[in-house]
Protein backbone atom coordinates (compact mmCIF):
# COMPACT_ATOMS: atom_id res chain seq x y z
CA UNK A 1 8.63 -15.16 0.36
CA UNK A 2 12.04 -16.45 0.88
CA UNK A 3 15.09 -14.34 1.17
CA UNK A 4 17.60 -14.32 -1.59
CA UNK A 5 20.82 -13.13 -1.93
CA UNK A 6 19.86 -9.88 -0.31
CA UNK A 7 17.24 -10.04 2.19
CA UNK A 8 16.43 -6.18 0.53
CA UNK A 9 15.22 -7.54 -2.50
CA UNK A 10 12.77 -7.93 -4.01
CA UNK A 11 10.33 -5.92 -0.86
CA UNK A 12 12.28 -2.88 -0.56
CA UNK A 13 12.42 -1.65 -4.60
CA UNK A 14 8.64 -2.69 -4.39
CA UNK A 15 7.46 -0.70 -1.53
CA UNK A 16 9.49 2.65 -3.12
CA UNK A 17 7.90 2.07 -6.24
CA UNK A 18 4.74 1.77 -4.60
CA UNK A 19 5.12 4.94 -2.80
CA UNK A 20 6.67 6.71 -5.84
CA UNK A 21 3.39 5.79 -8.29
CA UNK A 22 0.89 7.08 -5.58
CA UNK A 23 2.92 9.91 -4.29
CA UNK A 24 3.64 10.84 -8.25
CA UNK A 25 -0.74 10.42 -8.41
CA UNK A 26 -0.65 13.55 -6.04
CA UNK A 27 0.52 16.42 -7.85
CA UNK A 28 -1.97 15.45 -10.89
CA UNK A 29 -4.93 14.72 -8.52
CA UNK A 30 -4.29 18.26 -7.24
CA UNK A 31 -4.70 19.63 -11.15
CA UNK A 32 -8.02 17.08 -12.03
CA UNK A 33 -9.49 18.34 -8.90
CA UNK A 34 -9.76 22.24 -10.47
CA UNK A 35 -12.12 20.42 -13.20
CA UNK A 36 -13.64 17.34 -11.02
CA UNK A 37 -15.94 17.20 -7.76
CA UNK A 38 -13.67 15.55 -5.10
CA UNK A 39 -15.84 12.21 -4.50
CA UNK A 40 -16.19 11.95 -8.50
CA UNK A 41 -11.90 12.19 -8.53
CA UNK A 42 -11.91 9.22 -6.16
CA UNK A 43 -14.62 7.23 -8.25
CA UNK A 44 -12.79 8.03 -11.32
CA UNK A 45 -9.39 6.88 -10.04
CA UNK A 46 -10.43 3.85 -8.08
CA UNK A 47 -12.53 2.75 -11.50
CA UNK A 48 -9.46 3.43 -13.56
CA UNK A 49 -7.68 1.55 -11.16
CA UNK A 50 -10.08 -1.68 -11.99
CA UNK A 51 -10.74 -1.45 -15.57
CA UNK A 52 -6.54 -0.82 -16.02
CA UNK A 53 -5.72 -3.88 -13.82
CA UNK A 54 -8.58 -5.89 -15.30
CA UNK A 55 -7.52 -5.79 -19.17
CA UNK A 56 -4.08 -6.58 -17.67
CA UNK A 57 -5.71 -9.56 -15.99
CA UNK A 58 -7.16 -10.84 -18.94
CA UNK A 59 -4.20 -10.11 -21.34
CA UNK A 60 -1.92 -12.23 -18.47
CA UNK A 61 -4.81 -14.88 -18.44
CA UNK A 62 -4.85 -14.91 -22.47
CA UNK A 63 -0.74 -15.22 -22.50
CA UNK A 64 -0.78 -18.34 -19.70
CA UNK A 65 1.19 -16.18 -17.00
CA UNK A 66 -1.58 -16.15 -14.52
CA UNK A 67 -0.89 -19.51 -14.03
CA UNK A 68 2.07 -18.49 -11.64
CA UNK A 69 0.25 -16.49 -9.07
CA UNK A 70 -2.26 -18.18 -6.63
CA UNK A 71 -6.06 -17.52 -7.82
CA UNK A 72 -8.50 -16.40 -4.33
CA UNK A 73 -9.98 -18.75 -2.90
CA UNK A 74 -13.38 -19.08 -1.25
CA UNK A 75 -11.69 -18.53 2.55
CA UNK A 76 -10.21 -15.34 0.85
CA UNK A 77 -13.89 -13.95 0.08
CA UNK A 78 -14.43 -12.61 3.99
CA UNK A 79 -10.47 -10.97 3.74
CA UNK A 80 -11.42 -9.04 0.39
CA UNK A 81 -15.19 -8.05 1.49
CA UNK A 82 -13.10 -6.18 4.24
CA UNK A 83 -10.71 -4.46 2.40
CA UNK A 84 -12.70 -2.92 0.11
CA UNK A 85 -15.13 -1.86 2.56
CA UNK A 86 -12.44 -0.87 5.10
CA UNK A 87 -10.22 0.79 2.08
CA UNK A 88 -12.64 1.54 -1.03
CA UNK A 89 -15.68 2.60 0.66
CA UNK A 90 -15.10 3.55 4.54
CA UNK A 91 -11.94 5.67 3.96
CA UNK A 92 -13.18 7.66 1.26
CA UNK A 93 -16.40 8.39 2.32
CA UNK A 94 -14.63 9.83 6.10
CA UNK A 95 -12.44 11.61 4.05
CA UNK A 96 -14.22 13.70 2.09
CA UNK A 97 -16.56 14.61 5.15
CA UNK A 98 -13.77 15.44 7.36
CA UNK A 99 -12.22 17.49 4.52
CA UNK A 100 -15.68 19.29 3.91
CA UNK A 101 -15.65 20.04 8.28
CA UNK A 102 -12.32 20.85 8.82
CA UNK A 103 -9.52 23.35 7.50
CA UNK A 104 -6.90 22.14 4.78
CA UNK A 105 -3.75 22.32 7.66
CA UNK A 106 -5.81 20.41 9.50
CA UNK A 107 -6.60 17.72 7.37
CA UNK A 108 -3.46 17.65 5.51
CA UNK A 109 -1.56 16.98 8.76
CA UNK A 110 -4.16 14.58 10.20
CA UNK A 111 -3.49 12.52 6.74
CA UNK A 112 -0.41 11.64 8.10
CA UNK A 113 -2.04 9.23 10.57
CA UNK A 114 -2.05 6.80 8.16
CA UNK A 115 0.89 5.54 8.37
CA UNK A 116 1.08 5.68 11.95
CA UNK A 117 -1.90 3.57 12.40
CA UNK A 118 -0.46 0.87 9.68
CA UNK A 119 2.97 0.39 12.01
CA UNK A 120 0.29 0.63 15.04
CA UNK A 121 -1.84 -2.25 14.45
CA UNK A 122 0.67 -4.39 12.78
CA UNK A 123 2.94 -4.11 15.84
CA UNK A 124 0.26 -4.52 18.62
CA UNK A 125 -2.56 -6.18 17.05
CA UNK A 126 -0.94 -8.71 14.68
CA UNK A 127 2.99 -8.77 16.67
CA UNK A 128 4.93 -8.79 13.98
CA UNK A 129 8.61 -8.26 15.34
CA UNK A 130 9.71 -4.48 16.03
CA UNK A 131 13.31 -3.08 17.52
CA UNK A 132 14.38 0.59 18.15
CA UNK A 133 16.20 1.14 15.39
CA UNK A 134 12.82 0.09 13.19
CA UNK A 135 10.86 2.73 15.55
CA UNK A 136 13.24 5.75 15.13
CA UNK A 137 13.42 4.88 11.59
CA UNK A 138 9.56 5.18 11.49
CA UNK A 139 9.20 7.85 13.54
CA UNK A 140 11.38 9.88 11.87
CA UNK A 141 9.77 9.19 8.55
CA UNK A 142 6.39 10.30 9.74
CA UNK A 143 8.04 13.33 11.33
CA UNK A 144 9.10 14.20 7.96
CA UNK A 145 5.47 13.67 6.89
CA UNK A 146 4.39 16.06 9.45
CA UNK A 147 6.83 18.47 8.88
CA UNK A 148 6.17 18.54 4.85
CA UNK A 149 2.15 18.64 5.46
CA UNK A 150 2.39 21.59 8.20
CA UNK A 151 0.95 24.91 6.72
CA UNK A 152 2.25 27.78 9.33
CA UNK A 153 -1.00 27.21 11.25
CA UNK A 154 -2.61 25.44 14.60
CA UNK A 155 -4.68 22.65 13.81
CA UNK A 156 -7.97 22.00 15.06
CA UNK A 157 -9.41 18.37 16.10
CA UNK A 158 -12.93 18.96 15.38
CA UNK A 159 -15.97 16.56 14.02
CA UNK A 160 -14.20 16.84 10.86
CA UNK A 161 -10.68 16.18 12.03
CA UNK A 162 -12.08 13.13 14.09
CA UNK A 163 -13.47 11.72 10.78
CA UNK A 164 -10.49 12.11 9.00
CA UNK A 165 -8.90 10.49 11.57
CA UNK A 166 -11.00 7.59 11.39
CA UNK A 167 -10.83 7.51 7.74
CA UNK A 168 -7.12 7.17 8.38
CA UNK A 169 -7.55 3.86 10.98
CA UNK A 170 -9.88 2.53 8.15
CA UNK A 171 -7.05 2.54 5.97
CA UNK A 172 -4.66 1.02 8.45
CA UNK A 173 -7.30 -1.04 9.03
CA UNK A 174 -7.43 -2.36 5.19
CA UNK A 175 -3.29 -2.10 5.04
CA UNK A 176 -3.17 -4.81 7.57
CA UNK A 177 -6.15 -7.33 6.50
CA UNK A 178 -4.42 -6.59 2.94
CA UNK A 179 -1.23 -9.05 4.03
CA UNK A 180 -3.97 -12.05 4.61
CA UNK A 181 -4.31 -11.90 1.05
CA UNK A 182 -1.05 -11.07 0.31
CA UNK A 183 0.04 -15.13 -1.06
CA UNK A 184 -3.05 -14.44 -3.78
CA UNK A 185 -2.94 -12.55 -6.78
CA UNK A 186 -2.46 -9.44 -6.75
CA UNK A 187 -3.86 -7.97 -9.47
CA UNK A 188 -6.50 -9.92 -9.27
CA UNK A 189 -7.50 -8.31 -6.36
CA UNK A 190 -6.38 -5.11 -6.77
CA UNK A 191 -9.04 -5.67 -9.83
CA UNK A 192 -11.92 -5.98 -7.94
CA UNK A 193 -10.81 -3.39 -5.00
CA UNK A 194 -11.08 -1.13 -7.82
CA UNK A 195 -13.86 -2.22 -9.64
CA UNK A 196 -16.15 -2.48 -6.41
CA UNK A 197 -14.55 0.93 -4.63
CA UNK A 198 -14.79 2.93 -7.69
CA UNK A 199 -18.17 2.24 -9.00
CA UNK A 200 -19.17 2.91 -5.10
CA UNK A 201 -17.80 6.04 -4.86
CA UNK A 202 -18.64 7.23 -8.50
CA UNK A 203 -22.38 6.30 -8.44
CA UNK A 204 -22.60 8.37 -4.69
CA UNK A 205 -20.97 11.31 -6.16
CA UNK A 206 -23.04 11.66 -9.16
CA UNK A 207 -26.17 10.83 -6.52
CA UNK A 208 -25.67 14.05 -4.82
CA UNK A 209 -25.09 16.13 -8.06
CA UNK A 210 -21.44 16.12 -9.42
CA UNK A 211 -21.49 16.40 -13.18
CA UNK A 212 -18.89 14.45 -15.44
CA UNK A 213 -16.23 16.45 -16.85
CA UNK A 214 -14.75 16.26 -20.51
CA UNK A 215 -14.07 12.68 -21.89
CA UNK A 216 -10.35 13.50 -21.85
CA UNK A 217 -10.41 14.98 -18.37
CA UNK A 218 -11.82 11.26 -17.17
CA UNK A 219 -9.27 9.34 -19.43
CA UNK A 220 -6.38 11.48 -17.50
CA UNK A 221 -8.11 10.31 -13.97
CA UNK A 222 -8.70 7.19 -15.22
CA UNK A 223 -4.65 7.11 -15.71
CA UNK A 224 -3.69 8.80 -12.78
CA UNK A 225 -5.80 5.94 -11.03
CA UNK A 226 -4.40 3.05 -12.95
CA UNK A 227 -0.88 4.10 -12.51
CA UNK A 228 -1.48 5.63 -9.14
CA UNK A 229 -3.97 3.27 -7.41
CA UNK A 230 -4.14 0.50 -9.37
CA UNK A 231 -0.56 -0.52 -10.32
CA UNK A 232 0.89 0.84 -6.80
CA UNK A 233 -1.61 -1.30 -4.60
CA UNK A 234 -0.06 -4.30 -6.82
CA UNK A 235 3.66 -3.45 -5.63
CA UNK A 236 2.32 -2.61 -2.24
CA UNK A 237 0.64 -6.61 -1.92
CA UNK A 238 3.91 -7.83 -3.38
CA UNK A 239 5.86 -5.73 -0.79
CA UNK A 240 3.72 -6.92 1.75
CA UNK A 241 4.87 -10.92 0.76
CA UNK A 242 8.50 -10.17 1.57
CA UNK A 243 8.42 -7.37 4.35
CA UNK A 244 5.24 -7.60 6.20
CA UNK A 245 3.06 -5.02 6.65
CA UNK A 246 4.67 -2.39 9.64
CA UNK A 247 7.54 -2.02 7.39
CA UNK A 248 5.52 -1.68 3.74
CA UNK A 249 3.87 1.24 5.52
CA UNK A 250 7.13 2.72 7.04
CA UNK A 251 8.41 2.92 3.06
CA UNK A 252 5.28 3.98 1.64
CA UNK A 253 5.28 6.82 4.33
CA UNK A 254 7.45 8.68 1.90
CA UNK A 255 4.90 8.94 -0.97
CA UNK A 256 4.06 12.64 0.37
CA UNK A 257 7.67 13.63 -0.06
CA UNK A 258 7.78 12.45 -3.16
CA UNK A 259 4.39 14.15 -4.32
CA UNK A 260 6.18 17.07 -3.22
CA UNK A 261 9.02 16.92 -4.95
CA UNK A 262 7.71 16.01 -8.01
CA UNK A 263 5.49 19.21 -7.77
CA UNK A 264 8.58 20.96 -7.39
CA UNK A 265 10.41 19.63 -10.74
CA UNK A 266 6.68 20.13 -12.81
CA UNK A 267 5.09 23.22 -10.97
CA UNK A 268 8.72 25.10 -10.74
CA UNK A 269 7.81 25.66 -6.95
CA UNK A 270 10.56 27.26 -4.87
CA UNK A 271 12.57 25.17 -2.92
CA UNK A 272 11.20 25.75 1.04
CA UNK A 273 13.14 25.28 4.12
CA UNK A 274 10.52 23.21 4.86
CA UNK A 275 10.55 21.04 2.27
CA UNK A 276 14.84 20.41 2.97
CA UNK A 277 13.91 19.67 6.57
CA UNK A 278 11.32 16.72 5.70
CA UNK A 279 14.06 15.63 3.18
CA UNK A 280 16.51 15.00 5.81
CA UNK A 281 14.02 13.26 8.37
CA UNK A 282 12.93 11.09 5.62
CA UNK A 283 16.80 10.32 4.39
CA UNK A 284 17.70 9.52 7.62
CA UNK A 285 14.41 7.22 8.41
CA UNK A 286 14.77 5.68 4.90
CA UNK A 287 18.57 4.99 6.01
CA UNK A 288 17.55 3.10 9.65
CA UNK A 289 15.18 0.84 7.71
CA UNK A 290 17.40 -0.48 5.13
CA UNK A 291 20.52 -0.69 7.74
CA UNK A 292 18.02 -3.07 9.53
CA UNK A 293 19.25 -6.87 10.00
CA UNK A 294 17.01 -9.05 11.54
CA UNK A 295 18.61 -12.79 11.82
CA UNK A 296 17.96 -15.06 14.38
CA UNK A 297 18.23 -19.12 13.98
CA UNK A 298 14.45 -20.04 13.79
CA UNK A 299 11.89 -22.89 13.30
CA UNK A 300 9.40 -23.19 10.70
CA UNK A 301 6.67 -25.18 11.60
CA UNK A 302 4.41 -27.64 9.64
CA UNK A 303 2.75 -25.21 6.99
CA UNK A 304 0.92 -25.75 3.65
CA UNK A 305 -0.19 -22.94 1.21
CA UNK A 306 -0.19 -21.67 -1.69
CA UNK A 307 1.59 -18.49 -3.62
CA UNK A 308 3.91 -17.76 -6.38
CA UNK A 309 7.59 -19.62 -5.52
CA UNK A 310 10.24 -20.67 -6.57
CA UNK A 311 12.54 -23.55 -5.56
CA UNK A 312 15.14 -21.93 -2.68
CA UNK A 313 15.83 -22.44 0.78
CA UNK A 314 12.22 -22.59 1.79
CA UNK A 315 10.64 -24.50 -0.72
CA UNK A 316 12.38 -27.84 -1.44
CA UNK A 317 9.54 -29.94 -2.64
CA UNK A 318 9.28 -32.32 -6.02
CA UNK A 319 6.98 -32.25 -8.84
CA UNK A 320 5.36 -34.33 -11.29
CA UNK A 321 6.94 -32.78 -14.13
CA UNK A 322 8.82 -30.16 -15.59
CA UNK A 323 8.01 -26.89 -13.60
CA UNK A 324 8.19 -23.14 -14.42
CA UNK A 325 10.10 -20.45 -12.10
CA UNK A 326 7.98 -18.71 -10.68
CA UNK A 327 5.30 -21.36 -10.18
CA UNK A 328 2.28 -21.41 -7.72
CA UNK A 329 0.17 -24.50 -6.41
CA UNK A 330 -0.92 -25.78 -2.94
CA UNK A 331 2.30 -27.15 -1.24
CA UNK A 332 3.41 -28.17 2.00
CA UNK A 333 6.72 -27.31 4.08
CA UNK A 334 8.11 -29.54 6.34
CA UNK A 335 9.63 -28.31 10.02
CA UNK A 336 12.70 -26.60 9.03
CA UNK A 337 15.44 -24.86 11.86
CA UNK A 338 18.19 -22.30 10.23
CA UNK A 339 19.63 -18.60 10.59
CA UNK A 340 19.30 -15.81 8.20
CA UNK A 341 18.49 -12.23 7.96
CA UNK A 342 14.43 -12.05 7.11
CA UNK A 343 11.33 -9.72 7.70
CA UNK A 344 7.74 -11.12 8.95
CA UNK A 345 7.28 -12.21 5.26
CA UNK A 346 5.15 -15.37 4.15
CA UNK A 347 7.42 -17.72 5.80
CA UNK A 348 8.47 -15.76 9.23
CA UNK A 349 5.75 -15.04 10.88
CA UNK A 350 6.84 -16.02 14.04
CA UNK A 351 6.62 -14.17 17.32
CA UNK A 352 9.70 -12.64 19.27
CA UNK A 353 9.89 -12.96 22.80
């Protein structure tokens, strides 16, 4: 999207938030798993994810507001197909045989590859723009990561270490193919990611024996997904639209902190050393990113898409009739030369030299 008064805004607050709803999902995972197999957790979530997002879908569609976002189209089918079998079915299923094959240290610091492999793929596969203030910044953030996850012991790469680890580039994987369908709706997909993921995962759990826990222990998973999964991969897409995706996964890098800290304020845990050490790697990451100012004069080329706009600096175009802000429909941009601070977003997705 374009960039408004601050180039911060709207991507920033959306990427926290998205890291703040999943890392919040942490700390009450870690209490549904004492009374839920681990695979049946992730079905339960991912479904509550879906059926959450889905009545939301349908209450928007009732109200005429989904008329603002762009619906998927037919080209979008091969981009979704991927990320849910990249992020709803691949990930989860390496992660919960490299958990079962490898110690908890281990896998909790392995986790953190993630993110790493997000930044990775978006900066050498896809070239989206990257200086050294936006690598320290990242680095340090993960380094807080690392330093939060460590448990006082060495950590093995084993068979189940190396599947974690690929359950961790299968995320990256679907973080990255994500931003192609960033300009549609998001909750639309987000909908069916859920839907398709969690029904996957639930039916393989309950294959190889989980039982169902108490009606009221799904309803809280169910929740914890919605809330968790379901309404933070929504902010995540949107976050995506104005920052690209290197710097999404930089911000949501912090959702382990604040897991952590939550756990602190609910559990009563004792503040750690540890814990004030990842703090301060994370503040000072978290500071590098948003001191970041990108401006360079540019050219937009010849383009024509669709996604939710409205009329700024990027999208001058007329209309039949009256029009709504925000508003979505196929339009066109014409070649267009100016200077202002941006991130690879929709409309800068040009290559540095």
């Amino acid at each position: 999207m374009s960039q408004p008064a601050s180039h911060l805004w709207p991507g920033v607050p959306l990427a926290l938030g998205s890291a703040i709803l999943f890392g919040a999902s942490a700390p009450i995972s870690k209490l549904l798993l004492g009374a839920m197999d681990p695979w049946l957790l992730a079905g339960v979530l991912y479904l509550g994810a879906g059926l959450g997002l889905g009545l939301v879908y349908f209450a928007r569609a009732a109200s005429g507001l989904g008329r603002r976002e762009a619906p998927l189209r037919r080209a979008d089918l091969p981009w979704l197909v991927a990320v849910i079998l990249f992020g709803g079915v691949l990930g989860p299923l390496l992660l919960v045989f490299g958990l079962s094959l490898t110690s908890a240290a281990s896998g909790s610091l392995l986790l953190n590859l993630e993110g790493l492999m997000t930044m990775g793929i978006a900066w050498l596969v896809f070239r989206e723009n990257v200086d050294r203030r936006l690598l320290l910044g990242a680095a340090a953030i993960l380094a807080g990561a690392v330093v939060l996850s460590w448990q006082g012991r060495d950590a093995s790469f084993d068979i189940g270490g190396l599947l974690i680890a690929g359950a961790c580039l299968a995320w990256g994987i679907d973080n990255n193919l994500t931003r192609k369908l960033s300009s549609a709706d998001p909750i639309q997909i987000a909908t069916i990611k859920g839907l398709a993921a969690g029904a996957t995962n639930l039916a393989l759990a309950l294959l190889l024996g989980a039982q169902l826990p108490a009606a009221s222990i799904l309803a809280a998973g169910g929740l914890a997904g919605f809330l968790g999964i379901g309404v933070s991969l929504v902010m995540f897409m949107l976050a995506l639209r104005h920052l690209g995706t290197a710097r999404t996964g930089a911000y949501f890098s912090l959702a382990p902190f604040i897991g952590a800290l939550i756990s602190l304020m609910v559990f009563q845990e004792a503040l750690t050393v540890q814990f004030a050490v990842a703090g301060v790697l994370m503040a000072v990451g978290l500071w590098l990113h948003l001191a970041e100012r990108h401006e360079h004069e540019h050219i937009h080329e010849l383009l024509e898409h669709e996604h939710a706009h409205v009329h700024d600096a990027h999208h001058q175009h007329a209309h039949d009739g009256p029009a709504t802000e925000p508003h979505s429909h196929r339009h066109r941009h014409g070649e267009l030369r100016h200077a202002h601070p941006h991130y690879p977003d929709l409309h800068h997705r040009h290559r540095h030299r």
